[in-house]
Protein backbone atom coordinates (compact mmCIF):
# COMPACT_ATOMS: atom_id res chain seq x y z
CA UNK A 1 114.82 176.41 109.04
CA UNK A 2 112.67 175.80 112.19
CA UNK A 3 111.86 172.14 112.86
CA UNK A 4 108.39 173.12 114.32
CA UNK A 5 105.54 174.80 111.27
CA UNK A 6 104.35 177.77 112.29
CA UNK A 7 100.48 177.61 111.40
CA UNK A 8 99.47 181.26 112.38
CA UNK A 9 100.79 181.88 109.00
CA UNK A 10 98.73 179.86 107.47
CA UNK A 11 95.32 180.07 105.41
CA UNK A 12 92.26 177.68 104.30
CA UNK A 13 91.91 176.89 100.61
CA UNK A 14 89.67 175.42 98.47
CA UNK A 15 90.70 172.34 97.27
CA UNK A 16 88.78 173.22 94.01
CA UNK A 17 90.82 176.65 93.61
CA UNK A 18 94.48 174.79 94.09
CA UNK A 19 93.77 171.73 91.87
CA UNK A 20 92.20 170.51 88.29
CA UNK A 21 91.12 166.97 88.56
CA UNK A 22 90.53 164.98 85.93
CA UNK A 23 89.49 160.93 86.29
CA UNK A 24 91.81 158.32 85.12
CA UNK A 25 91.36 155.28 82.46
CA UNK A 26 89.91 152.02 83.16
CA UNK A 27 92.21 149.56 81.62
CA UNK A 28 91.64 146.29 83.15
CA UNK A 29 94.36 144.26 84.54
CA UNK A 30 93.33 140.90 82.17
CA UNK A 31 94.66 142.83 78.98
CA UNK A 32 97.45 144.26 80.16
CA UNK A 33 101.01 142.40 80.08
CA UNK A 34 103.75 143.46 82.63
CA UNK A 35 107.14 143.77 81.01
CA UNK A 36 105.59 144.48 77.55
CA UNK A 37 106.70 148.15 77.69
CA UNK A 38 108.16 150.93 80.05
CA UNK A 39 104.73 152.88 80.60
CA UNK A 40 103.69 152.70 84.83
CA UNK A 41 100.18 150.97 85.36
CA UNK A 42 99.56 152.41 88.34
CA UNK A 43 96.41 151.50 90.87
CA UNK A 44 95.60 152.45 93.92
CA UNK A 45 98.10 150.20 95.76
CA UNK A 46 99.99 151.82 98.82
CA UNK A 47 102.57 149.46 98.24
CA UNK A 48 105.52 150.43 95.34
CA UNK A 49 103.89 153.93 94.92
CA UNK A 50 100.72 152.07 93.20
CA UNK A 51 102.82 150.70 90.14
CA UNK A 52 102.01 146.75 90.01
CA UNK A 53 103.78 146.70 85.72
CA UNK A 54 105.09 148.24 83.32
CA UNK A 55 103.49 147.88 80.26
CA UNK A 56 103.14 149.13 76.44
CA UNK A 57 100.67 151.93 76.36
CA UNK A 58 100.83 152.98 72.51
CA UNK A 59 96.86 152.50 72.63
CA UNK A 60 95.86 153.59 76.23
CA UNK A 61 95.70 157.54 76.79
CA UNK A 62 98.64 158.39 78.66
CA UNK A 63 98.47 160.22 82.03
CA UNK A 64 101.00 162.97 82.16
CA UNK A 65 103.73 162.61 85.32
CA UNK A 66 104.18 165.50 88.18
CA UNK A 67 101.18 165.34 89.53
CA UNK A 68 98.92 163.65 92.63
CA UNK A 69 97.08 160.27 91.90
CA UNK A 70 94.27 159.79 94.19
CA UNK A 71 92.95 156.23 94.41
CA UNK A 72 89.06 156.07 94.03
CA UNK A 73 88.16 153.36 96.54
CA UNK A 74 91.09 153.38 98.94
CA UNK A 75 92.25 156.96 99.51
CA UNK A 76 95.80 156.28 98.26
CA UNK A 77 97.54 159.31 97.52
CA UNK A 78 100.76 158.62 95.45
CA UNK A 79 103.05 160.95 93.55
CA UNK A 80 104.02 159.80 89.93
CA UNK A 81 106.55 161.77 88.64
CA UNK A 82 106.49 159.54 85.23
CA UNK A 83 104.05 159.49 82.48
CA UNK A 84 101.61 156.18 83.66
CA UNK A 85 98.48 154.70 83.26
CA UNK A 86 95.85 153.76 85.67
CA UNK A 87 93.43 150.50 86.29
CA UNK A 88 90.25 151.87 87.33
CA UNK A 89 88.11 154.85 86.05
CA UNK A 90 87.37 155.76 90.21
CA UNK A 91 90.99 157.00 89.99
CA UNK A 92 91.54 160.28 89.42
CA UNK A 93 94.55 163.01 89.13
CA UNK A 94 94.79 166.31 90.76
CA UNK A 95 97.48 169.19 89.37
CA UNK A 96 98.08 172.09 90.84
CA UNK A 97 96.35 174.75 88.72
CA UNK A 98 98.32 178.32 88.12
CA UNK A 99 101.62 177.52 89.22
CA UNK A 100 104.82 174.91 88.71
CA UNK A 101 105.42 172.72 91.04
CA UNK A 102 107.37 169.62 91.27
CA UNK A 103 107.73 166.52 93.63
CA UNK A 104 108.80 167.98 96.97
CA UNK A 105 106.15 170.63 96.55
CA UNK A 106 103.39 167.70 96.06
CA UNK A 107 104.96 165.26 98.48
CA UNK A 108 104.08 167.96 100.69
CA UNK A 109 100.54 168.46 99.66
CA UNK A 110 99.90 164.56 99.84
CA UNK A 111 101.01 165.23 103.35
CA UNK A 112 98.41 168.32 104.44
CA UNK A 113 95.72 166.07 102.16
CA UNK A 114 96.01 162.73 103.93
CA UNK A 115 96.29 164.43 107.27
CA UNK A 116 93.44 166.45 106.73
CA UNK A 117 91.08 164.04 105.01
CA UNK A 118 92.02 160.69 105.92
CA UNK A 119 89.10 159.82 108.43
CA UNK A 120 86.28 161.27 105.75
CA UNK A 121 86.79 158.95 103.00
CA UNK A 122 86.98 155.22 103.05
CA UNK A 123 86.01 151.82 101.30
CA UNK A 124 82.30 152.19 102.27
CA UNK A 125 82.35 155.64 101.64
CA UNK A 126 84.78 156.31 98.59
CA UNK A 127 86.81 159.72 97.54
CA UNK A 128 85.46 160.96 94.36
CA UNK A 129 86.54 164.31 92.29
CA UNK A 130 83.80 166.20 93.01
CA UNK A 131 83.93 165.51 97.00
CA UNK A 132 87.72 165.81 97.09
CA UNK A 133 87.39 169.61 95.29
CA UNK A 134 84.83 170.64 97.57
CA UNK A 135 86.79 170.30 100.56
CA UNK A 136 89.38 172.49 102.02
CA UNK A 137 93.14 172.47 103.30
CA UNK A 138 95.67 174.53 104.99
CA UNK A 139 98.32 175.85 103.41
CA UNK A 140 101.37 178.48 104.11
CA UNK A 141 101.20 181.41 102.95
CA UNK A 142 103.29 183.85 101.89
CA UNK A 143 103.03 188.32 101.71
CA UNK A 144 100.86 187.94 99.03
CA UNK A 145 98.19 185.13 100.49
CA UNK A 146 99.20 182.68 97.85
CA UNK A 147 100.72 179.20 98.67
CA UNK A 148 104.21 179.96 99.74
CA UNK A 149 105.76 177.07 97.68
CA UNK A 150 109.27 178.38 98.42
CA UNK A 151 108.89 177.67 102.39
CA UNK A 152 107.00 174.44 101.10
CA UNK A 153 109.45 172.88 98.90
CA UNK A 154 112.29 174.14 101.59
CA UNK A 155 110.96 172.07 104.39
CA UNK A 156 110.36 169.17 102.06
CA UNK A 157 113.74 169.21 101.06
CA UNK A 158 115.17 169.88 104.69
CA UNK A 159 113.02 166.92 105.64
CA UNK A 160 114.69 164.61 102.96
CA UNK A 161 118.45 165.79 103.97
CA UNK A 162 117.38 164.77 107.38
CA UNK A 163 116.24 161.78 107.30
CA UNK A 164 119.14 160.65 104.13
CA UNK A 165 121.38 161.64 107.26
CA UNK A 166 119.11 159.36 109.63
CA UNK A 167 119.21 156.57 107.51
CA UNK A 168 123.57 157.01 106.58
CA UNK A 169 123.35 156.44 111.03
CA UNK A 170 121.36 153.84 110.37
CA UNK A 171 123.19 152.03 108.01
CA UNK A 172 126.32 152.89 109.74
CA UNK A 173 125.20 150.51 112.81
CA UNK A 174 126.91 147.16 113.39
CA UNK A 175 124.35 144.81 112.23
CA UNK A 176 124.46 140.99 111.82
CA UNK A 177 123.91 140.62 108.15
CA UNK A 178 123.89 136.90 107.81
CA UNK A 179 120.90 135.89 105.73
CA UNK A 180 118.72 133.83 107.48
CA UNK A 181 119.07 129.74 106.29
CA UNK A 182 115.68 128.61 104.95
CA UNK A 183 116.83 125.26 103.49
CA UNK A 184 115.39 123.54 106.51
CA UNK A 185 111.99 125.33 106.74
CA UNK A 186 108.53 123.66 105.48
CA UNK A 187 106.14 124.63 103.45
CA UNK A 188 102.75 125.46 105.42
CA UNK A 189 99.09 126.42 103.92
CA UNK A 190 97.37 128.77 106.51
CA UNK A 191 94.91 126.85 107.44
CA UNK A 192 97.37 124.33 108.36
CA UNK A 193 98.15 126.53 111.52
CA UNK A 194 95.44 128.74 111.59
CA UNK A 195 91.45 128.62 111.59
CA UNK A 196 90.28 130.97 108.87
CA UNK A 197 87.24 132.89 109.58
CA UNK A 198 85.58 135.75 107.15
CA UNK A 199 85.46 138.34 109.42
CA UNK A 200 82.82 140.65 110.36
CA UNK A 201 82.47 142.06 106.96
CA UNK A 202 80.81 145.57 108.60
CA UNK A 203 81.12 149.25 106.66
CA UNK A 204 82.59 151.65 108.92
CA UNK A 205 80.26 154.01 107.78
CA UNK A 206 77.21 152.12 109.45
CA UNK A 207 79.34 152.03 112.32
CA UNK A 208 78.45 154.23 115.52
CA UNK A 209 80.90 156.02 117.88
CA UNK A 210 78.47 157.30 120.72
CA UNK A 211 80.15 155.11 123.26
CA UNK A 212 83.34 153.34 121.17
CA UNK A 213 85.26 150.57 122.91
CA UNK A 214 85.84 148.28 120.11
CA UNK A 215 88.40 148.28 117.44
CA UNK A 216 87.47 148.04 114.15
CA UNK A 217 90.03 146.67 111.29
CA UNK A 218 90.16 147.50 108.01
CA UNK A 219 92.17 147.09 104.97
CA UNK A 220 95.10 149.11 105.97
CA UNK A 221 99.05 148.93 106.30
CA UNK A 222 99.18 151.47 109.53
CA UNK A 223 97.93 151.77 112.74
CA UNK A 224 97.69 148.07 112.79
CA UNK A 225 95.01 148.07 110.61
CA UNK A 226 92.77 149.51 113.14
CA UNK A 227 90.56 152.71 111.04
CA UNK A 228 88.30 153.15 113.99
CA UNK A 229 87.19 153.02 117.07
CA UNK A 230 83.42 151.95 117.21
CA UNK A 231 80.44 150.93 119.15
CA UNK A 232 79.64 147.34 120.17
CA UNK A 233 77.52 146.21 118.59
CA UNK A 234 75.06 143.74 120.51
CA UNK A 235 74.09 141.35 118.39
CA UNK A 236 77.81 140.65 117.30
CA UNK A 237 80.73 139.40 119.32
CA UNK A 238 83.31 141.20 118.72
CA UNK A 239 86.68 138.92 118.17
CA UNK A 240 89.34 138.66 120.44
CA UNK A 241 92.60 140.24 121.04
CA UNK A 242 95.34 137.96 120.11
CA UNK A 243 93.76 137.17 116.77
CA UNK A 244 95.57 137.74 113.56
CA UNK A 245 93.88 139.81 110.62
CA UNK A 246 94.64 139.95 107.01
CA UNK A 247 93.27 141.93 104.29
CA UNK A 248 92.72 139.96 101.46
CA UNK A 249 93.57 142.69 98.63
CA UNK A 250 93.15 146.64 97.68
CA UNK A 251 95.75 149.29 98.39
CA UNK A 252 97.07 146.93 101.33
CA UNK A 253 97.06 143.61 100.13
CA UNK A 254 98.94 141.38 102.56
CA UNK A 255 99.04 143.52 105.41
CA UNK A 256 99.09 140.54 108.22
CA UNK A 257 98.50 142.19 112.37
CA UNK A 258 98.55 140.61 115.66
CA UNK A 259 95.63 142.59 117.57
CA UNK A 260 96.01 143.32 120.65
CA UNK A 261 92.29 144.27 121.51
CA UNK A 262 88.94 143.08 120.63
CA UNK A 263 87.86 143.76 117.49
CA UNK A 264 85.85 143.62 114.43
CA UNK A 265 86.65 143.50 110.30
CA UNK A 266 85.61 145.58 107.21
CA UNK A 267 84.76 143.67 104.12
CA UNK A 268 87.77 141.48 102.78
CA UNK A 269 89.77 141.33 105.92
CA UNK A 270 90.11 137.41 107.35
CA UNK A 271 90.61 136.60 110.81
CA UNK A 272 93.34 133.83 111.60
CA UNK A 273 92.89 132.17 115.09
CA UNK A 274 95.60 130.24 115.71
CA UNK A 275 95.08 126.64 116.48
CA UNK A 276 97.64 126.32 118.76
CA UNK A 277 99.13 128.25 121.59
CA UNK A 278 101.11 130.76 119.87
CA UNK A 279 103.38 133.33 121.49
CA UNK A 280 103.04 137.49 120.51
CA UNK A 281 106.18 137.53 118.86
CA UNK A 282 105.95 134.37 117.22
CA UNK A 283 102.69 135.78 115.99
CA UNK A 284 104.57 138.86 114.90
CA UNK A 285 106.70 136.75 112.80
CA UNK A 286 104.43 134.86 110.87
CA UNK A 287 102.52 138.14 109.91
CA UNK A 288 105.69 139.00 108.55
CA UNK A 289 105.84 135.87 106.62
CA UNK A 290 102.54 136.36 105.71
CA UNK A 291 103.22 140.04 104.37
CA UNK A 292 106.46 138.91 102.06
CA UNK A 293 104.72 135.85 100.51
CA UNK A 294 101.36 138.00 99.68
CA UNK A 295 103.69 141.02 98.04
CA UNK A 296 105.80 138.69 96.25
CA UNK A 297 103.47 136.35 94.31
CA UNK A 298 99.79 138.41 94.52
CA UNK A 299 99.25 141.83 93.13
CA UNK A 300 96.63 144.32 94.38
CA UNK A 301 93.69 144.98 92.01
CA UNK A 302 95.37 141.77 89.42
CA UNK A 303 95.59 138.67 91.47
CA UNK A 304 94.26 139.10 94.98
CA UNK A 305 94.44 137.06 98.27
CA UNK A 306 90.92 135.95 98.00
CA UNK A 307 90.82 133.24 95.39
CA UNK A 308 93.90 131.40 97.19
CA UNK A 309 93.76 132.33 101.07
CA UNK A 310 91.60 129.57 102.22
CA UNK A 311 92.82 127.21 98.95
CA UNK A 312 96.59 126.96 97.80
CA UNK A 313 98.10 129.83 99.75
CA UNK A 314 101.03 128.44 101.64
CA UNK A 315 104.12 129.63 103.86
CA UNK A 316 107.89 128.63 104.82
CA UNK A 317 108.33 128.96 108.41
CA UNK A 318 111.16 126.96 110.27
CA UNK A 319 110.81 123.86 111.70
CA UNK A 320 111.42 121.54 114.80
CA UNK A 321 112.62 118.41 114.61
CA UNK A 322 109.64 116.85 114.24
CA UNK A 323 108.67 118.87 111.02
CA UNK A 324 106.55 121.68 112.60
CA UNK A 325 106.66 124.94 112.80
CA UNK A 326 109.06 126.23 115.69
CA UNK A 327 107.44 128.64 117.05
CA UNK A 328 110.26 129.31 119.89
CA UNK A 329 113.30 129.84 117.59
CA UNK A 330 110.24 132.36 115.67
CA UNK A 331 109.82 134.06 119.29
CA UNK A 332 113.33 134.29 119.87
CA UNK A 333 114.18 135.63 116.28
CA UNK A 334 111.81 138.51 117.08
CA UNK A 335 112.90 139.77 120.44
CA UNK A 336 116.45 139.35 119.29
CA UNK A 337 115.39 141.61 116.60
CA UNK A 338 113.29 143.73 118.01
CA UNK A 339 116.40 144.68 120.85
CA UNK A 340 118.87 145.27 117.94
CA UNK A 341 115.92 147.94 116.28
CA UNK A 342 116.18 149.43 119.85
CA UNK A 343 119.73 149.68 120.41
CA UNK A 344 120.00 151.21 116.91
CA UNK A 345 117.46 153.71 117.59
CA UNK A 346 119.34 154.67 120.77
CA UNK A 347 122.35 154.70 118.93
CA UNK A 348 121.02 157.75 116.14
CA UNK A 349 119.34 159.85 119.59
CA UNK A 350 122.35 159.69 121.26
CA UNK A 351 124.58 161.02 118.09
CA UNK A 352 121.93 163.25 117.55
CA UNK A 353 121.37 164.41 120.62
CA UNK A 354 125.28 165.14 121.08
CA UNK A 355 125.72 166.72 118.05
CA UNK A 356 122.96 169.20 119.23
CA UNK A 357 124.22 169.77 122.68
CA UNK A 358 127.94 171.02 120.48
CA UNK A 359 126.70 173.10 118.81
């Protein structure tokens, strides 16, 4: 199979004509209890394909599995190949009508949806059923003009050999797996080491893009959290590069960025401004820190960030002898890292690459 899609054969569809969509439940996270059953309780979390517990369901109206699940507020597509239950009555399913498909062939369509839709909806201006179905995709066909799910579920599949290959190379590096000693780190609430400001708390969809210099953060685990690229706006300052920003909850709860231009926040991203000197990679490993300890003790859409981030919510970073936080060995830790991620990566090109050239 050809590595690059050829779109001439290729045709628009209406999202309406592919899919039925039907709105999930709205069982609230108070009156559920996680490890009571086997059922998913799936939200719109981009973290652990949305499932935050496993619960008993015997009462709740069970969502059948094999199909998309489109989160309401965030634009979270996940695929949930089990029978589940969802959080929130903005959440809704979409099934291919007419035909059976199964997980490559919707891993797929998450894919062409994401791509294709991902800078229409967002938290100020939410997905719902009826926009997502009147909006169209692009789809292979095949002889016939239908979806060629064949070719689709193909390349999905050549796409997972490939990178189950990549990732055999990748584990197949010499790595130093020592665990990293935390008996003498310290316990550290943010604002310990960091000045915690609310953020600009702006919509995107307010936001203008005539003339767009400035960065604009949102709650998102990609692209550094940036969503946008706006307008100044003139009667606020804009924070600086070199700033940490954290979103506080939704789909990306804990997702923790050193930015590296000036910016401004949605609703429910903080800004940390260090309080000391801090080196980039340093930086970089805190957010890291900052990422583990979110996903570990807070869950999206249950137990957020918000209620604890400028209260009880603390940190173990390493220490100096004089009991704070040592930010050199943390600088050091991440360029040492950061050089074995690139010698790895050279190491899979190069066996790629050579591979390619004998054959």
């Amino acid at each position: 199979m050809k590595n690059k899609i050829d779109i001439k054969k290729w045709k628009e569809f209406k999202i309406s004509d592919l899919f039925d969509a039907k709105n999930t439940g709205n069982i609230l996270a108070r009156d559920i209890i996680n490890g009571s059953g086997n059922t998913p309780y799936v939200t719109a979390s981009g973290v652990n394909n949305g499932v935050v517990a496993h619960i008993d369901a015997t009462k709740y109206e069970i969502i059948k599995g094999n199909c998309i699940l489109v989160g309401g507020k965030t634009f979270t597509l996940t695929y949930q190949e089990k029978d589940f239950v969802s959080n929130d009555s903005h959440n809704f399913e979409l099934r291919v009508k007419d035909y059976r498909i199964g997980m490559h062939e919707y891993l797929y369509l998450i894919a062409v949806l994401t791509s294709t839709l991902k800078n229409k909806f967002f938290w100020g201006d939410a997905v719902t059923k009826k926009k997502m179905l009147y909006e169209k995709i692009l789809l292979p066909v095949d002889s016939a003009d239908n979806p060629d799910w064949k070719y689709i579920k193909e390349y999905m599949k050549n796409i997972e050999d490939k990178s189950r290959k990549a990732i055999k190379k990748l584990n197949n590096c010499e790595e130093d797996t020592t665990p990293i000693d935390i008996t003498e780190w310290k316990e550290f609430h943010l604002y310990d080491i960091f000045d915690i400001d609310s953020g600009s708390k702006m919509d995107r969809i307010a936001m203008k893009f005539d003339n767009p210099t400035i960065n604009f953060v949102g709650r998102s685990g990609i692209n550094n959290g940036v969503t946008a690229v706006v307008d100044e706006v003139k009667e606020y300052l804009p924070y600086k590069a070199g700033n940490l920003t954290l979103a506080l909850g939704g789909a990306y709860l804990g997702s923790c960025f050193v930015q590296e231009k000036d910016f401004y926040t949605s609703q429910n991203v903080v800004v940390l401004i260090p309080k000391e000197d801090i080196s980039f990679y340093a930086k970089e490993f805190i957010c890291a820190v900052i990422f583990k300890e979110g996903n570990t003790h807070y869950k999206a859409f249950i137990d957020e960030l918000n209620r604890h981030i400028k209260t009880d919510f603390v940190i173990k970073l390493p220490i100096d002898s004089y009991g704070k936080p040592n930010y050199e060995y943390m600088d050091k830790y991440m360029i040492k890292l950061l050089n074995k991620t690139k010698n790895k990566l050279n190491f899979i090109l190069t066996h790629h690459f050579s591979h390619a050239i004998m054959r």
